[in-house]
PDB file of N, CA and C in Angstrom:
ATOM      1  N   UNK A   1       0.841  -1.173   0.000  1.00  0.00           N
ATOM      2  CA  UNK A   1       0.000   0.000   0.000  1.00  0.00           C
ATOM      3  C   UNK A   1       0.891   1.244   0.000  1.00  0.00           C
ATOM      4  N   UNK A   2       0.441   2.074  -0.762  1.00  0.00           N
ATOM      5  CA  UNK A   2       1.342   3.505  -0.481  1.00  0.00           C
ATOM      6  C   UNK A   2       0.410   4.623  -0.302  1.00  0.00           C
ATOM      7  N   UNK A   3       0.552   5.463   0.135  1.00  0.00           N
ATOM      8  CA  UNK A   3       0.030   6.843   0.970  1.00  0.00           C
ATOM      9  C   UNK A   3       0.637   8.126   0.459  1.00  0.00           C
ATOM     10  N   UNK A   4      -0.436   8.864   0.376  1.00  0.00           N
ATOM     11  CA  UNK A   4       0.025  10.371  -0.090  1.00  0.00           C
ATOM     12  C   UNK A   4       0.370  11.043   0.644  1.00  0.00           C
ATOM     13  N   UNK A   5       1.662  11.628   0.800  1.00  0.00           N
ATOM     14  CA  UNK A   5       2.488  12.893   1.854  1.00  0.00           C
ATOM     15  C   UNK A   5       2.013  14.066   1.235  1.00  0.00           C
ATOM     16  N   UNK A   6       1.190  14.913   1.853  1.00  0.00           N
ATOM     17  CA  UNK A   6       0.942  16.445   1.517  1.00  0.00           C
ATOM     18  C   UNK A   6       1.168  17.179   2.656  1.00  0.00           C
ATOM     19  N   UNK A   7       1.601  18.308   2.297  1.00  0.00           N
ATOM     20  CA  UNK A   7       2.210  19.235   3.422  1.00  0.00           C
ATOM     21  C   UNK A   7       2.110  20.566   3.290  1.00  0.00           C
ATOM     22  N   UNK A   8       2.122  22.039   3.746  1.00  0.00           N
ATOM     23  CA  UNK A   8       2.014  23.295   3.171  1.00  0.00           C
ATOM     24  C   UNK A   8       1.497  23.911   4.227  1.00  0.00           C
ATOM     25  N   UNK A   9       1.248  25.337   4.108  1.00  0.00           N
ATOM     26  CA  UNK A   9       1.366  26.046   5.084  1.00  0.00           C
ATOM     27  C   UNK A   9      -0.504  26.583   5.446  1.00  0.00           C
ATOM     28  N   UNK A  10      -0.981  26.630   6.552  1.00  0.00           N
ATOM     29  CA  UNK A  10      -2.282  27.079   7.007  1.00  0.00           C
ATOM     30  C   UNK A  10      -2.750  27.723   6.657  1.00  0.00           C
ATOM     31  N   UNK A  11      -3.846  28.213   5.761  1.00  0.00           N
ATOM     32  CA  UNK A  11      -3.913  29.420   5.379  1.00  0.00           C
ATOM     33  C   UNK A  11      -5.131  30.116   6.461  1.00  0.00           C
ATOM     34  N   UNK A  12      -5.636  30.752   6.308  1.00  0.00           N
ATOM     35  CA  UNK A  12      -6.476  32.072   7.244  1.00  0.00           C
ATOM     36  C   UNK A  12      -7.923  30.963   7.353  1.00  0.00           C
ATOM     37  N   UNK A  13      -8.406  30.298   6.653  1.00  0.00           N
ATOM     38  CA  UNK A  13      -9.079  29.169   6.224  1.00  0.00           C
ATOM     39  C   UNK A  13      -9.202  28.085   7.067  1.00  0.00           C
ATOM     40  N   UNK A  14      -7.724  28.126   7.683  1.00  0.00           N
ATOM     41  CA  UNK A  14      -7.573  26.802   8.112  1.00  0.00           C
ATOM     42  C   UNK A  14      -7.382  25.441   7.268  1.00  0.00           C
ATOM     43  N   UNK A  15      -7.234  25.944   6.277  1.00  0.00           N
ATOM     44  CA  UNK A  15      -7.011  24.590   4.998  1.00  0.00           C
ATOM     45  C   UNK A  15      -5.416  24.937   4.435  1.00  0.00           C
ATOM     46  N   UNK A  16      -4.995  23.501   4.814  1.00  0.00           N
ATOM     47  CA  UNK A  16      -3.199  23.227   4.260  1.00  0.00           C
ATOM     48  C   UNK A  16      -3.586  23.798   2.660  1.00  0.00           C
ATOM     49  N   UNK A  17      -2.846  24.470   2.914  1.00  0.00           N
ATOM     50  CA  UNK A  17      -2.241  24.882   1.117  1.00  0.00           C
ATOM     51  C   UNK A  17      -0.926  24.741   1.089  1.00  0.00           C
ATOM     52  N   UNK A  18      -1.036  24.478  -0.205  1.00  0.00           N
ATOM     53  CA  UNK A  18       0.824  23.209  -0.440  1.00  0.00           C
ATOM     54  C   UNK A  18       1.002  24.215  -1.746  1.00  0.00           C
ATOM     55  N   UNK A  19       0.303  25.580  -2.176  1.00  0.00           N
ATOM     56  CA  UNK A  19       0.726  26.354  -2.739  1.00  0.00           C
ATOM     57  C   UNK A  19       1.335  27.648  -2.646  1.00  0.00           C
ATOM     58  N   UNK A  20       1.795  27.761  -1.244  1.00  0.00           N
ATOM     59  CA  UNK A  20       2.464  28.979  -0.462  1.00  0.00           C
ATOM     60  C   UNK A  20       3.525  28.530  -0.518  1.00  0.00           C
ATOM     61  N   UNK A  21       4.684  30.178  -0.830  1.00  0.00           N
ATOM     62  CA  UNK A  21       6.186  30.022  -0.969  1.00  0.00           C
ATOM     63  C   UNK A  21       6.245  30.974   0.580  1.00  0.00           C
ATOM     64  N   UNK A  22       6.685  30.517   1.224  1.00  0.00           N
ATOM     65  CA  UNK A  22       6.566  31.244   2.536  1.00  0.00           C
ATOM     66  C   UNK A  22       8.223  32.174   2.881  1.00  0.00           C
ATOM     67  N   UNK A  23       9.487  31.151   2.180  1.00  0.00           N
ATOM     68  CA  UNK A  23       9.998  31.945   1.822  1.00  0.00           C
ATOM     69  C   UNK A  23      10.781  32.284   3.020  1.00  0.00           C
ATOM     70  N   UNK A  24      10.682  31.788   4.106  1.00  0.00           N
ATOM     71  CA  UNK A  24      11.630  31.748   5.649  1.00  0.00           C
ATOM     72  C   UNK A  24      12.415  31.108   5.856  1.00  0.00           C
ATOM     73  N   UNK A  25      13.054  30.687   4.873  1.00  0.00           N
ATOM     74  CA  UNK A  25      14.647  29.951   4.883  1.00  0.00           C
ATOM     75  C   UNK A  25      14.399  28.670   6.053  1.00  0.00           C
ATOM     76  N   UNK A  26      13.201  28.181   5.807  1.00  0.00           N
ATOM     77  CA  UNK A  26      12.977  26.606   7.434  1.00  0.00           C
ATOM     78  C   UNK A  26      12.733  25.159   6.543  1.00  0.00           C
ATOM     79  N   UNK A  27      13.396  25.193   5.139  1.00  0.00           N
ATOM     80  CA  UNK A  27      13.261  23.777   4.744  1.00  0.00           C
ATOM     81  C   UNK A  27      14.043  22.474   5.274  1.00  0.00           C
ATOM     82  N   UNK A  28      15.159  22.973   5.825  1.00  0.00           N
ATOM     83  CA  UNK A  28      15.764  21.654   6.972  1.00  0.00           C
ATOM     84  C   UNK A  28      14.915  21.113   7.640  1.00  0.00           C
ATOM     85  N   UNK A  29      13.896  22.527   8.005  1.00  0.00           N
ATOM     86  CA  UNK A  29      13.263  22.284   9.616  1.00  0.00           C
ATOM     87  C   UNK A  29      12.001  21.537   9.338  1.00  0.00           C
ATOM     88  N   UNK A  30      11.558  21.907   8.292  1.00  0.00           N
ATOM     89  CA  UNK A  30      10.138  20.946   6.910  1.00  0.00           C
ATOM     90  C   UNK A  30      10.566  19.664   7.251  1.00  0.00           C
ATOM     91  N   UNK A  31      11.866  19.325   6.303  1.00  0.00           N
ATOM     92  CA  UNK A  31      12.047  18.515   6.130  1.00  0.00           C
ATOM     93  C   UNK A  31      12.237  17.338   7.310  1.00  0.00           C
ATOM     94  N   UNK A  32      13.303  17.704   8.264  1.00  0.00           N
ATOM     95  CA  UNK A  32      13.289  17.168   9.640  1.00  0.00           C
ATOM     96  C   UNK A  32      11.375  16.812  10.343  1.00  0.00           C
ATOM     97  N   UNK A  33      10.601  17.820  10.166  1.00  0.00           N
ATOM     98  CA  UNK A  33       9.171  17.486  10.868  1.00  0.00           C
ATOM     99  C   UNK A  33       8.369  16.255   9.687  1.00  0.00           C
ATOM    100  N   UNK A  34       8.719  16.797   8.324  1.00  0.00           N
ATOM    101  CA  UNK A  34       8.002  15.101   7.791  1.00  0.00           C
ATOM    102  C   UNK A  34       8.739  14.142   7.882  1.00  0.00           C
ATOM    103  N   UNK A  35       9.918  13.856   8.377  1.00  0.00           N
ATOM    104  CA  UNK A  35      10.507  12.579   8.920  1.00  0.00           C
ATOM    105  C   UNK A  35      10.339  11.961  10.046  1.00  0.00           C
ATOM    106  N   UNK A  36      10.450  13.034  11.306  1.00  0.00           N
ATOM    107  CA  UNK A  36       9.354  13.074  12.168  1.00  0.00           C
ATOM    108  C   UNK A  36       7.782  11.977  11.822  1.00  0.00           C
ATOM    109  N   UNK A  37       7.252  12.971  10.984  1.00  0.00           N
ATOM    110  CA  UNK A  37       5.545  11.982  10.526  1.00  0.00           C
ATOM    111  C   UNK A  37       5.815  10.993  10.286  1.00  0.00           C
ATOM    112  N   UNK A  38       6.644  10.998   8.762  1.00  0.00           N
ATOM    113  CA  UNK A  38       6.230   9.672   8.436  1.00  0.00           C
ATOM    114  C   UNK A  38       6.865   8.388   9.614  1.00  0.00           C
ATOM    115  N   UNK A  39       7.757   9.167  10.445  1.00  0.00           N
ATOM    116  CA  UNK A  39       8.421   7.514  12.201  1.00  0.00           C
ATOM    117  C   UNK A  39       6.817   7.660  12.387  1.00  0.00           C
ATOM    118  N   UNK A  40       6.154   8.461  12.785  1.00  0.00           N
ATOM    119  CA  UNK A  40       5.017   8.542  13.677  1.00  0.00           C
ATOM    120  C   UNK A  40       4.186   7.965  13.019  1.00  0.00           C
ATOM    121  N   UNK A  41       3.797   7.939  11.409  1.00  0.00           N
ATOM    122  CA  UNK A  41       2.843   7.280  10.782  1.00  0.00           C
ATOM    123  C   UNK A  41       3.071   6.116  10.429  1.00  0.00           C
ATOM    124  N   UNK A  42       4.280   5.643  10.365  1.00  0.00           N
ATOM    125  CA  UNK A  42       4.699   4.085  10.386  1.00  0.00           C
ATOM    126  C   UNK A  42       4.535   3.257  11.601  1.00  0.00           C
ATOM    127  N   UNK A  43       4.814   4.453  13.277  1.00  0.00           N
ATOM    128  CA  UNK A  43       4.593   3.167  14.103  1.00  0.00           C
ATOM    129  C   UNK A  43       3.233   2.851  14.054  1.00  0.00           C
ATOM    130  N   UNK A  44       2.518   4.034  13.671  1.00  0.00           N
ATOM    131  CA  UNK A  44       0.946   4.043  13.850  1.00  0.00           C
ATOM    132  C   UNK A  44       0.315   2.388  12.532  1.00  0.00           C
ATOM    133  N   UNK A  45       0.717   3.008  11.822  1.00  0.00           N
ATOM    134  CA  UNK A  45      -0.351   2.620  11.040  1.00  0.00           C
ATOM    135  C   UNK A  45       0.831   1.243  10.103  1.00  0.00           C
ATOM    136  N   UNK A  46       1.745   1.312  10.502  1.00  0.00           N
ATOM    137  CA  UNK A  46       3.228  -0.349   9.681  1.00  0.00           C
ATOM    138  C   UNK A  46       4.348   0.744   8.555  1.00  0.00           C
ATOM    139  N   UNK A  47       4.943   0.103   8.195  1.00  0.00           N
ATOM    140  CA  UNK A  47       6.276   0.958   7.413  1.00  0.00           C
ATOM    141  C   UNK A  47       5.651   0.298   5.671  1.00  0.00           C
ATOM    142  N   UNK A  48       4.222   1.131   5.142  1.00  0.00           N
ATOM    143  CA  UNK A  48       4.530   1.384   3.757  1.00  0.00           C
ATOM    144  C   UNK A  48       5.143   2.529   3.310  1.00  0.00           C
ATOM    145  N   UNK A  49       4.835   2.145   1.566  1.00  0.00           N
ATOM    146  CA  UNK A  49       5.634   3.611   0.764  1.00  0.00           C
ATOM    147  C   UNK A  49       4.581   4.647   1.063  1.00  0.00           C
ATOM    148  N   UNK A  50       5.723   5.876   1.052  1.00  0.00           N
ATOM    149  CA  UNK A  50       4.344   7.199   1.186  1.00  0.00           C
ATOM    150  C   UNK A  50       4.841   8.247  -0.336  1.00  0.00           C
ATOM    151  N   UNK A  51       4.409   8.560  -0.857  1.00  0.00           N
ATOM    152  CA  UNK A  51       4.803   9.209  -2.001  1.00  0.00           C
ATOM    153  C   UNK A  51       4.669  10.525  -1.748  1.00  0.00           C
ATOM    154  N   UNK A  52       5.680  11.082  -2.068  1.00  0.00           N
ATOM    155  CA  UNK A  52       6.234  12.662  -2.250  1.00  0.00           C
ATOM    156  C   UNK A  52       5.894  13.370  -3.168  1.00  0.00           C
ATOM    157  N   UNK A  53       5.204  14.582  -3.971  1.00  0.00           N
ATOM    158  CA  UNK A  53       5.695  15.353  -5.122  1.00  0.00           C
ATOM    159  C   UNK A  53       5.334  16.713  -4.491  1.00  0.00           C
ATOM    160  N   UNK A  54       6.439  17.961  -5.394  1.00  0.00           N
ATOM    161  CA  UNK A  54       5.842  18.749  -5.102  1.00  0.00           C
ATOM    162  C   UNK A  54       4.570  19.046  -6.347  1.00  0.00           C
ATOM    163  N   UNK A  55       4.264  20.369  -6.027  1.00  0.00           N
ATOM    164  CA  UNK A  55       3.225  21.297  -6.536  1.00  0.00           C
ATOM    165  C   UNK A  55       3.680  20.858  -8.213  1.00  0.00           C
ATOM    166  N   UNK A  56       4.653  21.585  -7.976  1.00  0.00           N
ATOM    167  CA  UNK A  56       5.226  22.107  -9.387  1.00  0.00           C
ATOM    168  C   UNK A  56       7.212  22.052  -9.591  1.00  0.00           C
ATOM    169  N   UNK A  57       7.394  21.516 -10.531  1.00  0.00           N
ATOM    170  CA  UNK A  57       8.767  21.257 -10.372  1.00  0.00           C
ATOM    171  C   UNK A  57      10.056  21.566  -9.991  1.00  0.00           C
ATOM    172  N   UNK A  58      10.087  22.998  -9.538  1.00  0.00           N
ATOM    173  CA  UNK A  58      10.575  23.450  -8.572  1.00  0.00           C
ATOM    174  C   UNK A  58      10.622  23.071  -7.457  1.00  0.00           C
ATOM    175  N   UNK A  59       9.158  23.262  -6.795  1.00  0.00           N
ATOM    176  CA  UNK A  59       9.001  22.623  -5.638  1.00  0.00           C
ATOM    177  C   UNK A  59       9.949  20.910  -5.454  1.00  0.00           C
ATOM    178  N   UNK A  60       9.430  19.974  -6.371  1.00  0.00           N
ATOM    179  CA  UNK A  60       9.852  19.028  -5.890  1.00  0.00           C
ATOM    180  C   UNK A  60      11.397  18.925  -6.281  1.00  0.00           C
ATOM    181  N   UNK A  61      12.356  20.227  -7.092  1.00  0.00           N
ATOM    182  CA  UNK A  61      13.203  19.944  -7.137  1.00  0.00           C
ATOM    183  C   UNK A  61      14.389  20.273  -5.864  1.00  0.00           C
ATOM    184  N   UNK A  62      13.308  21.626  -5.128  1.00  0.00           N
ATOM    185  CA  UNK A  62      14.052  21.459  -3.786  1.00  0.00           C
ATOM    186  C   UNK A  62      13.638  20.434  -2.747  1.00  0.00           C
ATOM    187  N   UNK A  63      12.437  19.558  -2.726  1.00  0.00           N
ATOM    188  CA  UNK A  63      12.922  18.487  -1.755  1.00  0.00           C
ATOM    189  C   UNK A  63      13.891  17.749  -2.141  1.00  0.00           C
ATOM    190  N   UNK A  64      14.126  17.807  -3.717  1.00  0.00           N
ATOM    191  CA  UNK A  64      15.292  16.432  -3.748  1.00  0.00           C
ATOM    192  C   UNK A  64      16.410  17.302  -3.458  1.00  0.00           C
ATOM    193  N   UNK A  65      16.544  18.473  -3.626  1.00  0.00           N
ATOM    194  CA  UNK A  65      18.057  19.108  -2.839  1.00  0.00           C
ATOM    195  C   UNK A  65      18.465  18.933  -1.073  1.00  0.00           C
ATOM    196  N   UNK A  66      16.961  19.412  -0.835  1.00  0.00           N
ATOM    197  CA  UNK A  66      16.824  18.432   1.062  1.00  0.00           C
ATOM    198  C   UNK A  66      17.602  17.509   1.162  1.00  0.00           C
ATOM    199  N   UNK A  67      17.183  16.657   0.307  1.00  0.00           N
ATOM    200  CA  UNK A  67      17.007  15.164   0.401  1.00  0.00           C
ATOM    201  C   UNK A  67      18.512  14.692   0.592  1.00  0.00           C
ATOM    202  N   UNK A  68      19.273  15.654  -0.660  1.00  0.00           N
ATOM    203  CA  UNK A  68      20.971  15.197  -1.385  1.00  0.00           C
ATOM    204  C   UNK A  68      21.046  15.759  -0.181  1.00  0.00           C
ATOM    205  N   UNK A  69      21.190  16.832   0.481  1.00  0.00           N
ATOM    206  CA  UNK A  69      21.948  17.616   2.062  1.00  0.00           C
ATOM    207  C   UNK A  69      21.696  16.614   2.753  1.00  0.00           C
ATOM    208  N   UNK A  70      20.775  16.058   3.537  1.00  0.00           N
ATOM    209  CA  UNK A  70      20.438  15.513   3.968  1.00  0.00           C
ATOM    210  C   UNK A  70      20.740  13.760   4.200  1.00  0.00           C
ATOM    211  N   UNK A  71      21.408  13.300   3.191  1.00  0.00           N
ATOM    212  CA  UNK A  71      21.068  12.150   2.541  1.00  0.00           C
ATOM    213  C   UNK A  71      22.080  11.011   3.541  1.00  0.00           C
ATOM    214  N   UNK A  72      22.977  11.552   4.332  1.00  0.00           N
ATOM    215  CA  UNK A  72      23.804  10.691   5.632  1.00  0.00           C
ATOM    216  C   UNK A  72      22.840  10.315   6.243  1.00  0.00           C
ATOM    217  N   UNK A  73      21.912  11.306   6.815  1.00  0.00           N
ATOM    218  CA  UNK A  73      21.037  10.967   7.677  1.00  0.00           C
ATOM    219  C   UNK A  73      19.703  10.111   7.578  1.00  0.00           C
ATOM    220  N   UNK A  74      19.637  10.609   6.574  1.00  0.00           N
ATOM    221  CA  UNK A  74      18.374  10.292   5.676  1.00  0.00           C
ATOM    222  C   UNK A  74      18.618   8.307   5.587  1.00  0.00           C
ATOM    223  N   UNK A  75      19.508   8.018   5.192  1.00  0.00           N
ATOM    224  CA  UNK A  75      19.848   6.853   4.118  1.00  0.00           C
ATOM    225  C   UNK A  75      20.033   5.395   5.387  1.00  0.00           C
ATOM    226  N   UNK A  76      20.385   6.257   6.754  1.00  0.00           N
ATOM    227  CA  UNK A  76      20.303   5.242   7.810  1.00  0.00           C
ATOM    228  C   UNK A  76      18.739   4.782   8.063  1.00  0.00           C
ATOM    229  N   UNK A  77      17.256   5.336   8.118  1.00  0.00           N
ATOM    230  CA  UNK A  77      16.249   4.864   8.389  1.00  0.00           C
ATOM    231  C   UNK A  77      15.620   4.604   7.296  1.00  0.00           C
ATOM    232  N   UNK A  78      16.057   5.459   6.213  1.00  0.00           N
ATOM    233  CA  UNK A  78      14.802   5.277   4.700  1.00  0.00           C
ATOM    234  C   UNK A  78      15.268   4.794   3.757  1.00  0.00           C
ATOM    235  N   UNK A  79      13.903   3.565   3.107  1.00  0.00           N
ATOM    236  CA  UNK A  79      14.529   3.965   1.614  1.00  0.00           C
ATOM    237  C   UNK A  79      13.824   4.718   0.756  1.00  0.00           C
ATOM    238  N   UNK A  80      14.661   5.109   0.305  1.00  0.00           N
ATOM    239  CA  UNK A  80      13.861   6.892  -0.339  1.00  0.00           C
ATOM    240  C   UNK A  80      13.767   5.796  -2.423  1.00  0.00           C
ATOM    241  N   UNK A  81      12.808   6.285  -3.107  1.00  0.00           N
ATOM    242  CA  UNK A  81      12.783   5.893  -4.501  1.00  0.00           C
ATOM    243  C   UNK A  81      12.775   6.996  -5.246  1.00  0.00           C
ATOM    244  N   UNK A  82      13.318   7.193  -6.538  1.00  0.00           N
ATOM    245  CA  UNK A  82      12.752   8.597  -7.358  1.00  0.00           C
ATOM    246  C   UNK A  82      12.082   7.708  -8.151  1.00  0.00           C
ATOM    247  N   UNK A  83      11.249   8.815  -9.020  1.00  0.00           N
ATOM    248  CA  UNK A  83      10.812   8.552 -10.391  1.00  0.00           C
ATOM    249  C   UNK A  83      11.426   9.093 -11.567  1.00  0.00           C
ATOM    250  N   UNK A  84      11.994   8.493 -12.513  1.00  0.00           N
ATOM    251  CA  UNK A  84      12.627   9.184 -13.513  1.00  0.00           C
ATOM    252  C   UNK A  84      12.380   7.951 -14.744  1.00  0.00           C
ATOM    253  N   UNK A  85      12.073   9.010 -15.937  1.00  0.00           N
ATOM    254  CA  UNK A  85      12.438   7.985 -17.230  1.00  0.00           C
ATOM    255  C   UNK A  85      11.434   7.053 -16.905  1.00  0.00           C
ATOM    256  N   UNK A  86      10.029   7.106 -15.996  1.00  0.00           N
ATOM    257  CA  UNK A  86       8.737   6.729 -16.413  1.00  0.00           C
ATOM    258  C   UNK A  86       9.140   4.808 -15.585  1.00  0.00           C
ATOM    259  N   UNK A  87       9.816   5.176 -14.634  1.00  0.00           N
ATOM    260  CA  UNK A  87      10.290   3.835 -13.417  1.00  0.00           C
ATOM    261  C   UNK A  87      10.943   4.070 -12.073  1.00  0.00           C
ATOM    262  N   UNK A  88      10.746   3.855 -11.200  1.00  0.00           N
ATOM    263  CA  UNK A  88      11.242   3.914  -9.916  1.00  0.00           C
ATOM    264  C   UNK A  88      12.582   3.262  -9.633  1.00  0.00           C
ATOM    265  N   UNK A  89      13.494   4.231  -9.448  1.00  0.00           N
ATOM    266  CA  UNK A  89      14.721   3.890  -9.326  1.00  0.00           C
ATOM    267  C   UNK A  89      15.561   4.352  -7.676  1.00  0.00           C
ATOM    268  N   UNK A  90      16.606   3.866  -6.983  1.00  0.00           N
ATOM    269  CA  UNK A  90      17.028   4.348  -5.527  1.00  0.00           C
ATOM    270  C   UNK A  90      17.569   5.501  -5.972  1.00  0.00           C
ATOM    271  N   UNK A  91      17.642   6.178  -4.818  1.00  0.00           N
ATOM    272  CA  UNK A  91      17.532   7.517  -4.829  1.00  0.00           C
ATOM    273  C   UNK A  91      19.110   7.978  -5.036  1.00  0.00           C
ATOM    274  N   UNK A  92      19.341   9.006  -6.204  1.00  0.00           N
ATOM    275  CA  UNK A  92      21.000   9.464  -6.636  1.00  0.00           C
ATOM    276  C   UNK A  92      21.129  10.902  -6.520  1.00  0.00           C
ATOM    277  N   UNK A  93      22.202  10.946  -6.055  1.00  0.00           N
ATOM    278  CA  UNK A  93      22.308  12.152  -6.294  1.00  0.00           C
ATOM    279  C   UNK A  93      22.348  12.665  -7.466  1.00  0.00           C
ATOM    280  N   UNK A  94      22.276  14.105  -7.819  1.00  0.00           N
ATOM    281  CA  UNK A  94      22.354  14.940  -9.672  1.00  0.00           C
ATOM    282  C   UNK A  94      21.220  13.985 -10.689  1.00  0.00           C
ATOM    283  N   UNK A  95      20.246  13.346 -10.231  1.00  0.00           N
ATOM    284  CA  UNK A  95      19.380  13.075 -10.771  1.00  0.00           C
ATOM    285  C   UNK A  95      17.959  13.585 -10.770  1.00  0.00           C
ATOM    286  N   UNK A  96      17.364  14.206 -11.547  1.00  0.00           N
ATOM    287  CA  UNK A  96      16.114  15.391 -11.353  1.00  0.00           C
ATOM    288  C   UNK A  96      15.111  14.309 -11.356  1.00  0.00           C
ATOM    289  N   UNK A  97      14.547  14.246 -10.268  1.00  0.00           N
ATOM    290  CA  UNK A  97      13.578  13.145 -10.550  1.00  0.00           C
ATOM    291  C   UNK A  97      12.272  14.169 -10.041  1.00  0.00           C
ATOM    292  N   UNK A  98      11.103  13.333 -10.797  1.00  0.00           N
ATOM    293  CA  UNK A  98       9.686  13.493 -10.700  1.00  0.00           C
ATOM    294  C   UNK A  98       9.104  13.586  -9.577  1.00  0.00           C
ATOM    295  N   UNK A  99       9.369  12.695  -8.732  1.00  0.00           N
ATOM    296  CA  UNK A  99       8.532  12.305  -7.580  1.00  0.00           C
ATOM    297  C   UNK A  99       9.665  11.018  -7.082  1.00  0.00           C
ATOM    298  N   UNK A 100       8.916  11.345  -5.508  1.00  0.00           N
ATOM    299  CA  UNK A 100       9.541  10.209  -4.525  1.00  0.00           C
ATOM    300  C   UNK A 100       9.084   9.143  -3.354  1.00  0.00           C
ATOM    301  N   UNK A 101       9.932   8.091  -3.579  1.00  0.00           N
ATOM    302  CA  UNK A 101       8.557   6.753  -2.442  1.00  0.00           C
ATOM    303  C   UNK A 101       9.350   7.217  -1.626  1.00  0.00           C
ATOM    304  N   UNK A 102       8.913   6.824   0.013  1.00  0.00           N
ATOM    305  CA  UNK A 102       9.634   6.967   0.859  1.00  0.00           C
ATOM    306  C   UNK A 102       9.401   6.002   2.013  1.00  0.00           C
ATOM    307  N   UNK A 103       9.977   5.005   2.629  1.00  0.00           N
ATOM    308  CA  UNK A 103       9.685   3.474   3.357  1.00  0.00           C
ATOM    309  C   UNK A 103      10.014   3.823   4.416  1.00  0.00           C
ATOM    310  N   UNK A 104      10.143   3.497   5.341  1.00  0.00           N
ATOM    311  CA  UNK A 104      11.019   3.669   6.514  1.00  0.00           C
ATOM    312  C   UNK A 104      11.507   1.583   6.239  1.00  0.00           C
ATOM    313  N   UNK A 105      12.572   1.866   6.733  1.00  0.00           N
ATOM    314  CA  UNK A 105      13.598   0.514   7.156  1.00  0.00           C
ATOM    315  C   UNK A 105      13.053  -0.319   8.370  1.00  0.00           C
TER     316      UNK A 105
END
């Protein structure tokens, strides 16, 4: 089974919008709190894939920059997948991928 990761900022509404550039230099800190979720949604609910994209390709091209900073830390609990070239491949660095699975170990 795999699960959709959506994320974004509150709007006045009270409804996540995942279309705000907020623009406060806190994507470590993003990134660190959905790793956070998805430990918390794996003990909850078992360790499937949860799939990543952003909005628009930008967007998802800075989670995969997260991801490369990140990727010591990252690579001990997850296995992270991209999409590229229309197949799911492990996750590389300097590779622009589409979208991403993400497992916990």
């Amino acid at each position: 089974m795999t699960y959709n990761l959506a994320f974004g900022d509150e709007n006045a509404a009270g409804v996540v919008d995942d279309a705000v550039v907020s623009n406060n230099n806190d994507t470590d800190m993003v990134l660190a709190t959905v790793a956070s979720t998805i430990n918390l949604f794996c003990d909850h609910y078992g360790n499937h894939f949860i799939y990543a994209e952003g909005r628009t390709p930008v967007r998802t091209r800075l989670y995969q920059m997260g991801i490369s900073r990140l990727w010591e830390e990252i690579k001990v609990n997850f296995q992270v997948l991209g999409f590229v070239n229309d197949d799911w491949e492990d996750f590389q660095h300097n590779v622009n991928y589409e979208a991403f699975l993400v497992k916990r170990k």
